[in-house]
Protein backbone atom coordinates (compact mmCIF):
# COMPACT_ATOMS: atom_id res chain seq x y z
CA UNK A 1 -23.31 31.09 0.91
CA UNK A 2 -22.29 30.23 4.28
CA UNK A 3 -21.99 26.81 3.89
CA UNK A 4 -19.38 26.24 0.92
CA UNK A 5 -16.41 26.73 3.24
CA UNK A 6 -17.95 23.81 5.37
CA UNK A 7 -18.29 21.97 1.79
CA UNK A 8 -14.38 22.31 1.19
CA UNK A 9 -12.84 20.18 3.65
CA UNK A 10 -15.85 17.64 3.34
CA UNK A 11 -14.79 17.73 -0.26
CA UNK A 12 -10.64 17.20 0.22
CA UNK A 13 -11.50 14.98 2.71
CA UNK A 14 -14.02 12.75 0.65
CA UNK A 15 -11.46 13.07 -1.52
CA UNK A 16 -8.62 11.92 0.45
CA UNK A 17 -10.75 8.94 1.45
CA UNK A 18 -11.87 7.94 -2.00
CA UNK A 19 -8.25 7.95 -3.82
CA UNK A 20 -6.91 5.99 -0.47
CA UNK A 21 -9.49 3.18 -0.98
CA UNK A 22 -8.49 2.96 -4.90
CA UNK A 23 -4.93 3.37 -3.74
CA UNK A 24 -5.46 -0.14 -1.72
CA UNK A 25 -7.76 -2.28 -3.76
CA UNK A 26 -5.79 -1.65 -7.40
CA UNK A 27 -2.48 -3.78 -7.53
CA UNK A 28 -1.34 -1.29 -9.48
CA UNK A 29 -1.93 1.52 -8.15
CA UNK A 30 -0.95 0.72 -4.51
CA UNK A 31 2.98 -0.64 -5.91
CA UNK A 32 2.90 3.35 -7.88
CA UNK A 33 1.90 4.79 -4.62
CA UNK A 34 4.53 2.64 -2.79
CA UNK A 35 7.58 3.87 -4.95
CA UNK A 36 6.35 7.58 -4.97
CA UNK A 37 6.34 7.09 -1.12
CA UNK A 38 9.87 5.42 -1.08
CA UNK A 39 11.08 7.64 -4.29
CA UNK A 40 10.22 10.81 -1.32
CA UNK A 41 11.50 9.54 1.47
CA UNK A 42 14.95 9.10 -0.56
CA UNK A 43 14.72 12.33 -1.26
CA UNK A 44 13.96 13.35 1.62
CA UNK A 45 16.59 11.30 3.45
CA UNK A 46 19.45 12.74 0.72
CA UNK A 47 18.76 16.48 0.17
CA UNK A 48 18.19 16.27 4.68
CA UNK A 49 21.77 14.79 5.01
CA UNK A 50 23.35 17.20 2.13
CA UNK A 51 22.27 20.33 0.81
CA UNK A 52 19.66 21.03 3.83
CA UNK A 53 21.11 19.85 6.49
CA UNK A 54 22.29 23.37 7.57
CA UNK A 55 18.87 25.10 7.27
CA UNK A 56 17.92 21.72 9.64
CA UNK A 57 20.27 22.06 12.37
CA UNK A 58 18.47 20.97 15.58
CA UNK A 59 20.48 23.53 17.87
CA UNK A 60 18.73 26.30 15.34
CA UNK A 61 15.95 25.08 14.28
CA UNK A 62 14.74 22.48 16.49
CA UNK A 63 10.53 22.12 15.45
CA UNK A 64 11.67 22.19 11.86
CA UNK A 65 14.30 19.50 12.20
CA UNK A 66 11.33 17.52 13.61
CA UNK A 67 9.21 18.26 11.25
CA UNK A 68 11.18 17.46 8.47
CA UNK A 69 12.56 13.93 9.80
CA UNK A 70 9.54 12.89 11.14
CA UNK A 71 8.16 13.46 7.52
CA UNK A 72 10.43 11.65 5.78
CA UNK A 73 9.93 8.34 8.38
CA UNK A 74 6.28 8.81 7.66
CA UNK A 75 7.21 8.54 4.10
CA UNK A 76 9.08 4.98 5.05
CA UNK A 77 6.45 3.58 7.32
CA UNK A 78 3.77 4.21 4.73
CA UNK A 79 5.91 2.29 2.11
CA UNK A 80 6.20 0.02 4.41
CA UNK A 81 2.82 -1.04 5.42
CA UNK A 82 1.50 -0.70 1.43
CA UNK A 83 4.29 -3.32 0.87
CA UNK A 84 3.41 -5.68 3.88
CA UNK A 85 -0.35 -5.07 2.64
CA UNK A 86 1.06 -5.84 -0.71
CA UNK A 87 2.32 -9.40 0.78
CA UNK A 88 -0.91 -10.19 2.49
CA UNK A 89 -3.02 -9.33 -0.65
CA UNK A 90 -0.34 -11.46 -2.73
CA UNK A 91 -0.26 -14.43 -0.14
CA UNK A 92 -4.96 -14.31 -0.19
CA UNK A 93 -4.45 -14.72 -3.89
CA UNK A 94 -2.13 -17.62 -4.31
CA UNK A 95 -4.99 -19.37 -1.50
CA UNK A 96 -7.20 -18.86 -3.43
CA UNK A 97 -6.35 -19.93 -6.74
CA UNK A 98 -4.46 -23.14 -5.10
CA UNK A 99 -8.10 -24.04 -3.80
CA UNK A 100 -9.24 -22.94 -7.23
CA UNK A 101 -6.69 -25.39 -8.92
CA UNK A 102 -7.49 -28.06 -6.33
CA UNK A 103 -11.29 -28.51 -7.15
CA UNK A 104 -10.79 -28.32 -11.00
CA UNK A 105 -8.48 -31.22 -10.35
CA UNK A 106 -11.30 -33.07 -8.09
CA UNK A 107 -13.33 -32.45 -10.75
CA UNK A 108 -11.59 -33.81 -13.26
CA UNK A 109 -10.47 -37.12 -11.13
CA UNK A 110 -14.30 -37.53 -9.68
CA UNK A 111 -15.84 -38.99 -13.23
CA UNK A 112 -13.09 -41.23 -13.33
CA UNK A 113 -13.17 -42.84 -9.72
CA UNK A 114 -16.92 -44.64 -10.10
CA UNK A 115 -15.27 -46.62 -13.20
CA UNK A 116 -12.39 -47.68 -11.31
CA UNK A 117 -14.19 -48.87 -8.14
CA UNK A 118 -17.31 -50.70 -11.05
CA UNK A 119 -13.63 -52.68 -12.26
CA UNK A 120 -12.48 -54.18 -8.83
């Protein structure tokens, strides 16, 4: 019985760990997570600079305005490094099926280049 609290966080965090790893491998999953992320931080960034921006006054409440902003960039920079992952993943892929094209087309010229050296 004593060890199902210790189970919990293993759990969230296996969790946590699991759904990040999906997150990054599945195209379309990561570009979902990416505007969720940026869909936030405009939230964040609009309802900060209107409606809350009293209850986040940094003269009142100093830790919360913190909190709160450094929240929202977190937001951004995470959006920002799923796209730039995005890129790299993108820019791998067109490699490889440029290499991919380029051998087919070896392949197909290769049969042909013994009967043109047998005619000169």
């Amino acid at each position: 019985m004593g060890s199902s609290p210790k189970e919990k966080p293993l759990r969230t965090t296996s969790f946590v760990i699991q759904w990040s790893r999906a997150a990054v491998r599945d195209r379309k999953t990561r570009r979902k997570t990416m505007l969720v992320l940026l869909v936030l931080a405009l939230l964040f960034l609009f309802s900060g600079s209107t409606f809350l921006q009293s209850a986040l006054n940094p003269r009142d409440h100093p830790m919360l305005f913190i909190l709160f902003w450094v929240a929202c960039a977190w937001l951004t920079l995470a959006a920002l490094l799923l796209s730039v992952f995005d890129l790299l993943v993108l820019r791998i892929e067109a490699r490889k099926a440029q290499r991919t094209l380029r051998e087919k087309l070896s392949r197909i010229e290769t049969p042909d280049s013994p009967n043109v050296q047998d005619n000169e």
